[in-house]
PDB file of N, CA and C in Angstrom:
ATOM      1  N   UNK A   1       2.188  -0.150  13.672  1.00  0.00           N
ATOM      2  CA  UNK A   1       2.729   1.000  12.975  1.00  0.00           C
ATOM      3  C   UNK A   1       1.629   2.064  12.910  1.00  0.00           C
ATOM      4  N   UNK A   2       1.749   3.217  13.099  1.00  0.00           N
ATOM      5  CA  UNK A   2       1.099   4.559  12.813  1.00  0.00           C
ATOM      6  C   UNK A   2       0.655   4.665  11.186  1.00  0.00           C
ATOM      7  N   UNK A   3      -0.753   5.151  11.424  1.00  0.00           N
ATOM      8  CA  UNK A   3      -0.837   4.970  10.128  1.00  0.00           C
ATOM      9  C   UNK A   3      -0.603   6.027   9.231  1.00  0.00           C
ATOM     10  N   UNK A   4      -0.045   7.289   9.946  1.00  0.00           N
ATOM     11  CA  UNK A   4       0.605   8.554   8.837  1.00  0.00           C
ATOM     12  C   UNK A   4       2.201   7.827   8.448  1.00  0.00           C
ATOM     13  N   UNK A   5       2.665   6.944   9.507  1.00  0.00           N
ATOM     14  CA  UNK A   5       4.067   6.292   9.209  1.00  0.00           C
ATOM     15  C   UNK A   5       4.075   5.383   8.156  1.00  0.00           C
ATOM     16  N   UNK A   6       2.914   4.571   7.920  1.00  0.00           N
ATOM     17  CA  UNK A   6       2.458   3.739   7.117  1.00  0.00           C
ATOM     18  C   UNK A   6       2.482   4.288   5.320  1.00  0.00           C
ATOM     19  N   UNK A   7       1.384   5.199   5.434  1.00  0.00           N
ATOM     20  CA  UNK A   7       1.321   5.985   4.693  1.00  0.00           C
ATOM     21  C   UNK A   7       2.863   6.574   3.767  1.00  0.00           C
ATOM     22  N   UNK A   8       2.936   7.406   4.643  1.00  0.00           N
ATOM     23  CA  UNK A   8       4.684   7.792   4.077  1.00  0.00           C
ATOM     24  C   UNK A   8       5.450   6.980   3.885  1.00  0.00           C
ATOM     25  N   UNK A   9       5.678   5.688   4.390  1.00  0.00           N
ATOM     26  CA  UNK A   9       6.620   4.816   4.092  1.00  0.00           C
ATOM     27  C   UNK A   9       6.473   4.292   2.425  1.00  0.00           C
ATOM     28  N   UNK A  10       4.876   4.407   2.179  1.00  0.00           N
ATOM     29  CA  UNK A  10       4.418   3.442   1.564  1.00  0.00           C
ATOM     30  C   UNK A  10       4.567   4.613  -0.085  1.00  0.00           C
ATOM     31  N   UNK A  11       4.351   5.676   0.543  1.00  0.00           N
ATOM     32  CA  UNK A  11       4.504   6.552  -0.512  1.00  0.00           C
ATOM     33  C   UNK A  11       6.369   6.435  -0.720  1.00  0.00           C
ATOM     34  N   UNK A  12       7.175   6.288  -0.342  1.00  0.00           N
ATOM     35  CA  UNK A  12       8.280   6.207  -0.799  1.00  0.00           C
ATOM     36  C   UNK A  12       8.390   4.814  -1.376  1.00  0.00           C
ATOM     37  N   UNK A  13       8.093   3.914  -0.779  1.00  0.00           N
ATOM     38  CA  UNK A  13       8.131   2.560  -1.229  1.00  0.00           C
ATOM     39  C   UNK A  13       7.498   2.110  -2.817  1.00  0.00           C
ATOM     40  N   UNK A  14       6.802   3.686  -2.836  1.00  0.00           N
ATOM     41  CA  UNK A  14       5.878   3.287  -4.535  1.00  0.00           C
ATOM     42  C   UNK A  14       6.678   4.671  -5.331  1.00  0.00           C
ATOM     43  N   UNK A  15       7.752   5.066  -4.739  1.00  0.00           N
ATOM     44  CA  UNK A  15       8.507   5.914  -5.457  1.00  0.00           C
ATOM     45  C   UNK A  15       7.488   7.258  -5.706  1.00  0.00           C
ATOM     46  N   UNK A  16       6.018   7.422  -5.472  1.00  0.00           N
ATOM     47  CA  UNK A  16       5.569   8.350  -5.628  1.00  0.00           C
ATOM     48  C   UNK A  16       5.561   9.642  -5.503  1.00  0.00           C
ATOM     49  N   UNK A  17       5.779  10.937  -6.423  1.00  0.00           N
ATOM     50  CA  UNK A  17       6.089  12.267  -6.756  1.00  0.00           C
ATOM     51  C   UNK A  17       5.117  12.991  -6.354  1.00  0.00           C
ATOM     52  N   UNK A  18       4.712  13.811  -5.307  1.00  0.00           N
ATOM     53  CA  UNK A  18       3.788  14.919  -5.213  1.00  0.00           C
ATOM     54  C   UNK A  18       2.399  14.260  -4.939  1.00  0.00           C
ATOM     55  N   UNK A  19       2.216  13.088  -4.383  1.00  0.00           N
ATOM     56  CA  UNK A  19       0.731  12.525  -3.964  1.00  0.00           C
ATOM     57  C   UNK A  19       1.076  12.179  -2.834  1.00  0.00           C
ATOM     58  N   UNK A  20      -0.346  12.262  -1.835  1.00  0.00           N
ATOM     59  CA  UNK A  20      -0.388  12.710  -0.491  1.00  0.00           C
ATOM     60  C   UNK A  20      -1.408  11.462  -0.347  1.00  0.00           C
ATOM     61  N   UNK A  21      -0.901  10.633  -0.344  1.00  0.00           N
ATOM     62  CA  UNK A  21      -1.620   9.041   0.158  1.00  0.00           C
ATOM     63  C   UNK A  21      -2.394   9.479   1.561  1.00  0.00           C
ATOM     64  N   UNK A  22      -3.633   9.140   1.269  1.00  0.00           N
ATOM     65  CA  UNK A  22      -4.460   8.629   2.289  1.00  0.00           C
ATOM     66  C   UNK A  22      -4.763   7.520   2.107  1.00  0.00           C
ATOM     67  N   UNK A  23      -5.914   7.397   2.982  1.00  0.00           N
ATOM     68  CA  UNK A  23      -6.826   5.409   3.161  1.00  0.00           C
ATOM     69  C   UNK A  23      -8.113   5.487   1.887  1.00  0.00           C
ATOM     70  N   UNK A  24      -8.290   7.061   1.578  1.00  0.00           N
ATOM     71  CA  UNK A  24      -9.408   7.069   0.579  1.00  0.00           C
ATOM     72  C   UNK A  24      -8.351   6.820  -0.489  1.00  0.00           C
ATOM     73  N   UNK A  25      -7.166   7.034  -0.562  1.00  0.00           N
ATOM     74  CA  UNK A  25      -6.869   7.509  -2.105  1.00  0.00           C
ATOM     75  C   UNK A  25      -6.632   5.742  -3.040  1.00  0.00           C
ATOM     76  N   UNK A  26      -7.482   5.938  -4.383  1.00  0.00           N
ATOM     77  CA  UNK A  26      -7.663   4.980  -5.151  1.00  0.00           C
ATOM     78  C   UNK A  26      -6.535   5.267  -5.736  1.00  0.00           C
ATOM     79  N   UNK A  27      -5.703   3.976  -5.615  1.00  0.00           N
ATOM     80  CA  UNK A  27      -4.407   3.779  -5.799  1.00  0.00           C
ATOM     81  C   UNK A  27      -4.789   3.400  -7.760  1.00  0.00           C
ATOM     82  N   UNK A  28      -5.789   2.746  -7.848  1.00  0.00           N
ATOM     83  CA  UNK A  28      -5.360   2.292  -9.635  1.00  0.00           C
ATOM     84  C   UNK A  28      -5.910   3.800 -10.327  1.00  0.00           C
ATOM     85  N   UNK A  29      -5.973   5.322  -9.981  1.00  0.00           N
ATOM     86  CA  UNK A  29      -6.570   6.691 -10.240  1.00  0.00           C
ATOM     87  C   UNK A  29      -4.874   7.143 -10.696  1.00  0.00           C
ATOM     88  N   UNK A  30      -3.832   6.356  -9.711  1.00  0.00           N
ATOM     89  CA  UNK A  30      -2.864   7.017 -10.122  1.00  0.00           C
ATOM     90  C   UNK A  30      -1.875   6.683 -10.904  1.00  0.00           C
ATOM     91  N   UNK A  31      -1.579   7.369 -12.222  1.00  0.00           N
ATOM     92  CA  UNK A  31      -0.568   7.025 -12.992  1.00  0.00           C
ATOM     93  C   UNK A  31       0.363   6.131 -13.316  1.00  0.00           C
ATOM     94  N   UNK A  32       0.649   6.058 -12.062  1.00  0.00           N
ATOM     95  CA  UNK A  32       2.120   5.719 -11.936  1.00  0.00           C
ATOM     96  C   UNK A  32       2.014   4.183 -11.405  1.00  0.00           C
ATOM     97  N   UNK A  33       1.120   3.719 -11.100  1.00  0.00           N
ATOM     98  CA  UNK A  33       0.489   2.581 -10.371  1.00  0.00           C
ATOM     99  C   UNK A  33       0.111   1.653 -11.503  1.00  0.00           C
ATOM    100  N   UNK A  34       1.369   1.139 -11.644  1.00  0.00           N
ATOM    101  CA  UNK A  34       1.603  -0.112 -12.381  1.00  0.00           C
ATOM    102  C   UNK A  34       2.146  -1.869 -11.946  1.00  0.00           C
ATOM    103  N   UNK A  35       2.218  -2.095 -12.555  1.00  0.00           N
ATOM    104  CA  UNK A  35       2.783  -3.791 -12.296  1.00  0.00           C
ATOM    105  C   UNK A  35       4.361  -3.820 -11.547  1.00  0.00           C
ATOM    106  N   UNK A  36       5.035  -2.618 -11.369  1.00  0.00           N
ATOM    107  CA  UNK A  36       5.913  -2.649 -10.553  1.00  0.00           C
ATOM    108  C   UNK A  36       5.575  -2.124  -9.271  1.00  0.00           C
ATOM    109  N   UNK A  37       4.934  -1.205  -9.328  1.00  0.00           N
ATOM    110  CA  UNK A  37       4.150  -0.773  -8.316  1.00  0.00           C
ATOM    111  C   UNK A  37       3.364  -1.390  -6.770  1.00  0.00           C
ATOM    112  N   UNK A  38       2.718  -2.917  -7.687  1.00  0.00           N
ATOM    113  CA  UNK A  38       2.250  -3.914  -7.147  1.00  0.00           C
ATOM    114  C   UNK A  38       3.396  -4.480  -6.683  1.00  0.00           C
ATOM    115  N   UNK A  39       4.614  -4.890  -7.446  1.00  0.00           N
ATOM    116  CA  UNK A  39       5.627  -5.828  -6.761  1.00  0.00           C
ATOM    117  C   UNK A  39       6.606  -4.911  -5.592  1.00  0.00           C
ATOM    118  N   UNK A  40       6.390  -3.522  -5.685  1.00  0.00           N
ATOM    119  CA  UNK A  40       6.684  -2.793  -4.388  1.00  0.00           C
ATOM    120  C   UNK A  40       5.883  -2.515  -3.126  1.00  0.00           C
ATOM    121  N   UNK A  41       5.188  -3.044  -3.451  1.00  0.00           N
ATOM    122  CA  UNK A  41       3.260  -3.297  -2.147  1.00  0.00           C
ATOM    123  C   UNK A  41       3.835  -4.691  -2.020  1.00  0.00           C
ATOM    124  N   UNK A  42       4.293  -5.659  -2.666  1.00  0.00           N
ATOM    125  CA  UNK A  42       4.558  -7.016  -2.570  1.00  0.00           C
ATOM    126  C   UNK A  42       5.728  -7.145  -1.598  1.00  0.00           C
ATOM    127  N   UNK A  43       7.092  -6.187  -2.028  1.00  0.00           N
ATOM    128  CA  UNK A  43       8.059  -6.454  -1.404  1.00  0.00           C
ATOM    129  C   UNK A  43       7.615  -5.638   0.062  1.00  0.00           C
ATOM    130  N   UNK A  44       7.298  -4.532  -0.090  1.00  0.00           N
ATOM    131  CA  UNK A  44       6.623  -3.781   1.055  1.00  0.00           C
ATOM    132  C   UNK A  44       5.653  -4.403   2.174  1.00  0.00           C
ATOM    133  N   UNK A  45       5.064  -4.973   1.976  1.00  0.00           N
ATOM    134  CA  UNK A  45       4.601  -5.886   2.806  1.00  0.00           C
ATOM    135  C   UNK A  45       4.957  -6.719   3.606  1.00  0.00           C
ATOM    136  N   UNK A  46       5.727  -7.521   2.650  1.00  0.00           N
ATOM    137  CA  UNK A  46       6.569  -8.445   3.182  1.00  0.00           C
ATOM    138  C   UNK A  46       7.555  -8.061   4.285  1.00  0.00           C
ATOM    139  N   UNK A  47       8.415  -6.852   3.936  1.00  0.00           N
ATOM    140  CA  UNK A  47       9.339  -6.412   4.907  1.00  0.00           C
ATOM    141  C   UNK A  47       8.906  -6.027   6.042  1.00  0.00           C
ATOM    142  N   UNK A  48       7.935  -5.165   5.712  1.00  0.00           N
ATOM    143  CA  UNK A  48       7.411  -4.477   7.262  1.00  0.00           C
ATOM    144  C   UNK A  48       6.609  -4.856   8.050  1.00  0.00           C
ATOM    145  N   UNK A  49       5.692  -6.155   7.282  1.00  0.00           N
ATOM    146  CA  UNK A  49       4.384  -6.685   7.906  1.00  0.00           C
ATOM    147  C   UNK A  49       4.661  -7.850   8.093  1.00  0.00           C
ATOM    148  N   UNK A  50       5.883  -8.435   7.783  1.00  0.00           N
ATOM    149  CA  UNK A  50       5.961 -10.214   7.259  1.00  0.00           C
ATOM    150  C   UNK A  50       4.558 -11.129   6.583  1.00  0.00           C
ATOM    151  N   UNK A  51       3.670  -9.683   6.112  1.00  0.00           N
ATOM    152  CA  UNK A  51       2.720 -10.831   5.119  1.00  0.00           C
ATOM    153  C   UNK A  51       2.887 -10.857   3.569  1.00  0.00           C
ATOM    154  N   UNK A  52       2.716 -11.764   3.335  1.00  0.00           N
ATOM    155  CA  UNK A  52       2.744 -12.337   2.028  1.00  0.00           C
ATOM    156  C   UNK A  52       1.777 -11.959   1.161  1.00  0.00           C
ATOM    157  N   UNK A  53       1.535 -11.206   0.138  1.00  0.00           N
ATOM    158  CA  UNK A  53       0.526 -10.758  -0.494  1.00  0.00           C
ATOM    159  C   UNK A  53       1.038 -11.305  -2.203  1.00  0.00           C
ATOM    160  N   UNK A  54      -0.173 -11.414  -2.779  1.00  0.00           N
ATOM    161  CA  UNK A  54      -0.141 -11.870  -4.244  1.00  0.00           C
ATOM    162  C   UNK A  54      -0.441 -10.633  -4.797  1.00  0.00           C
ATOM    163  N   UNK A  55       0.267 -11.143  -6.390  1.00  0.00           N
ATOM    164  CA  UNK A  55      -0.272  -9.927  -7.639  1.00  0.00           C
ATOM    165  C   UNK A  55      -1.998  -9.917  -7.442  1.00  0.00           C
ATOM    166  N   UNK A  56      -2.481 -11.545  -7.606  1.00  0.00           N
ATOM    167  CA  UNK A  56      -3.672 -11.639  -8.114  1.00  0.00           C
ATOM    168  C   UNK A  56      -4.477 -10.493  -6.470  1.00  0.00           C
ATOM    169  N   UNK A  57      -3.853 -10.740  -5.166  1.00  0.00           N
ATOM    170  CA  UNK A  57      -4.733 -10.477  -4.343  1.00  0.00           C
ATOM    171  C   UNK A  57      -4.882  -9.152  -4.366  1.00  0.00           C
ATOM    172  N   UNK A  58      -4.007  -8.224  -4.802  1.00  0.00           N
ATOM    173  CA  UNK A  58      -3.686  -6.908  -5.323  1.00  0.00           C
ATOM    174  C   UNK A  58      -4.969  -6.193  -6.313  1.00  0.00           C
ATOM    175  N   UNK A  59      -5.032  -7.082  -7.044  1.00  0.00           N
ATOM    176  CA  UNK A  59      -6.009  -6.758  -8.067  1.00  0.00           C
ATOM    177  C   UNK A  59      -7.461  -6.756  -8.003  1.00  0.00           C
ATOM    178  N   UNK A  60      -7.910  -7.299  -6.438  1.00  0.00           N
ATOM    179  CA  UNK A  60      -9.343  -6.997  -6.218  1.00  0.00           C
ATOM    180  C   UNK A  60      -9.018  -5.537  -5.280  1.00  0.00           C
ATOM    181  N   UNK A  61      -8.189  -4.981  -5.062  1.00  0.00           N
ATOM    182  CA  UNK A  61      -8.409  -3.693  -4.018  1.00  0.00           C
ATOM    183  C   UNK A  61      -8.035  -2.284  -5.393  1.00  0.00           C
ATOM    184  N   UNK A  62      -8.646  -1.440  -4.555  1.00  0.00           N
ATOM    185  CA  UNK A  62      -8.470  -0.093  -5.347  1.00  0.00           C
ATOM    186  C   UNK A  62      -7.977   0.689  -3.984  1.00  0.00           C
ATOM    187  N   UNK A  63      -8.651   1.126  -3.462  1.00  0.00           N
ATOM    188  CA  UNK A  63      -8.079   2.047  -2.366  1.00  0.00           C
ATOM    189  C   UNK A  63      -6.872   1.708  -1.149  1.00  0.00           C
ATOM    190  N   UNK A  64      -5.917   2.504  -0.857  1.00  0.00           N
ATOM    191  CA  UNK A  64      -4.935   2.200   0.639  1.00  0.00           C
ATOM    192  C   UNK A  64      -5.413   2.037   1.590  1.00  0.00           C
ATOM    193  N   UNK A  65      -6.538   2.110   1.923  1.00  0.00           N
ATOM    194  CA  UNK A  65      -7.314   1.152   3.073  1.00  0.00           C
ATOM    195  C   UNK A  65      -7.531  -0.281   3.015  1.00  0.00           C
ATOM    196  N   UNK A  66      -7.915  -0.551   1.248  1.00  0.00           N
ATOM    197  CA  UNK A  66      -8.111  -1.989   0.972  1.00  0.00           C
ATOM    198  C   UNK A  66      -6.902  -2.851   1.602  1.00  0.00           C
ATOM    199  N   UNK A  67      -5.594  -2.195   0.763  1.00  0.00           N
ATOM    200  CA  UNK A  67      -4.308  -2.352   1.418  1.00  0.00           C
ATOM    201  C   UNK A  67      -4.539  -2.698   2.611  1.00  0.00           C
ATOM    202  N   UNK A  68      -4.381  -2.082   3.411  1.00  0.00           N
ATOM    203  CA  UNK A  68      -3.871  -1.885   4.626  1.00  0.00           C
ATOM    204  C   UNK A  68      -5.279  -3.047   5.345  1.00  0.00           C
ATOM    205  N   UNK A  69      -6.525  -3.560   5.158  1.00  0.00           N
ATOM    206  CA  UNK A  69      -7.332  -4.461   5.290  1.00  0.00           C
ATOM    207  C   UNK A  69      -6.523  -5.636   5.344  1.00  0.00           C
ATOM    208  N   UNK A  70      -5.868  -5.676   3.820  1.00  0.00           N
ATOM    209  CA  UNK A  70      -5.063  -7.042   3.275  1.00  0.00           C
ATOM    210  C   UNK A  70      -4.179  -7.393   4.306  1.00  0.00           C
ATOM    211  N   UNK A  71      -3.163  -5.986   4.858  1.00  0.00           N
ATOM    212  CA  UNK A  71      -2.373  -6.474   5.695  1.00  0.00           C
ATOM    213  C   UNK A  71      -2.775  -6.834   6.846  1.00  0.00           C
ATOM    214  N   UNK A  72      -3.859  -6.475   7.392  1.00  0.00           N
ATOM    215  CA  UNK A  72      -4.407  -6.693   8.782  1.00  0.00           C
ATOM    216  C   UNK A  72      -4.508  -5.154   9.564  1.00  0.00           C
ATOM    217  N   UNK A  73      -5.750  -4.756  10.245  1.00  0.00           N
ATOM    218  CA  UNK A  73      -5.759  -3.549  10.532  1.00  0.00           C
ATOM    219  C   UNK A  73      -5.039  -3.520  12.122  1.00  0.00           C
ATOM    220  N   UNK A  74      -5.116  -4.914  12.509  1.00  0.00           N
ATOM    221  CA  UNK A  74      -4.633  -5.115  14.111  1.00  0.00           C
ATOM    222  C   UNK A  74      -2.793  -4.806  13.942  1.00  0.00           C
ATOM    223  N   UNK A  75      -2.300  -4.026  12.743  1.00  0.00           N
ATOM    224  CA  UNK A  75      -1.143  -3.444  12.521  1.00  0.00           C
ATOM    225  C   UNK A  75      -1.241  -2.262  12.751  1.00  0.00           C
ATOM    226  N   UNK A  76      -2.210  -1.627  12.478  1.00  0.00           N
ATOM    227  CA  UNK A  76      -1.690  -0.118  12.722  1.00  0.00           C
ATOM    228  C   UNK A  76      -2.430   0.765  13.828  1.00  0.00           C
ATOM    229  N   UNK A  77      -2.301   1.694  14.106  1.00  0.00           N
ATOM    230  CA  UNK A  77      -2.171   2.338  15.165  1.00  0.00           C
ATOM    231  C   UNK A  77      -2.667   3.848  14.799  1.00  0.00           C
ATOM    232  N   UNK A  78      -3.661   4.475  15.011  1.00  0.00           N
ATOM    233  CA  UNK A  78      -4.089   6.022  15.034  1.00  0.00           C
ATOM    234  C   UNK A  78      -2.996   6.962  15.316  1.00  0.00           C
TER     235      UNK A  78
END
């Protein structure tokens, strides 16, 4: 997957309003980035990546790069 496709998907997938996700952006900086939040990175994952990610594994990353580490970088695409 492309990682501006990534990105945008992921910003709808976290329901997010007016933030422009990058790989720098520290996801626990934003508001709205709560415990449902995580279980939409959870279900999100799962669907598009078929990997399996935990709450707990969630909770050592801050940034959408960490993410996107978790999922495997041999996913996405420049």
């Amino acid at each position: 997957m492309k990682k501006e496709e990534f990105l945008r998907l992921l910003t709808e997938a976290l329901e997010f309003q007016d933030i422009d996700l990058q790989t720098s952006t520290d996801l626990t900086k934003i508001e709205s980035y709560d415990s449902m939040a995580v279980m939409a990175i959870i279900a999100f994952a799962d669907e598009n990546f078929s990997k399996r990610l935990t709450a707990k594994q969630l909770t050592t990353i801050t940034r959408v790069g960490d993410l996107m580490e978790l999922i495997g970088m041999e996913n996405f695409t420049d």
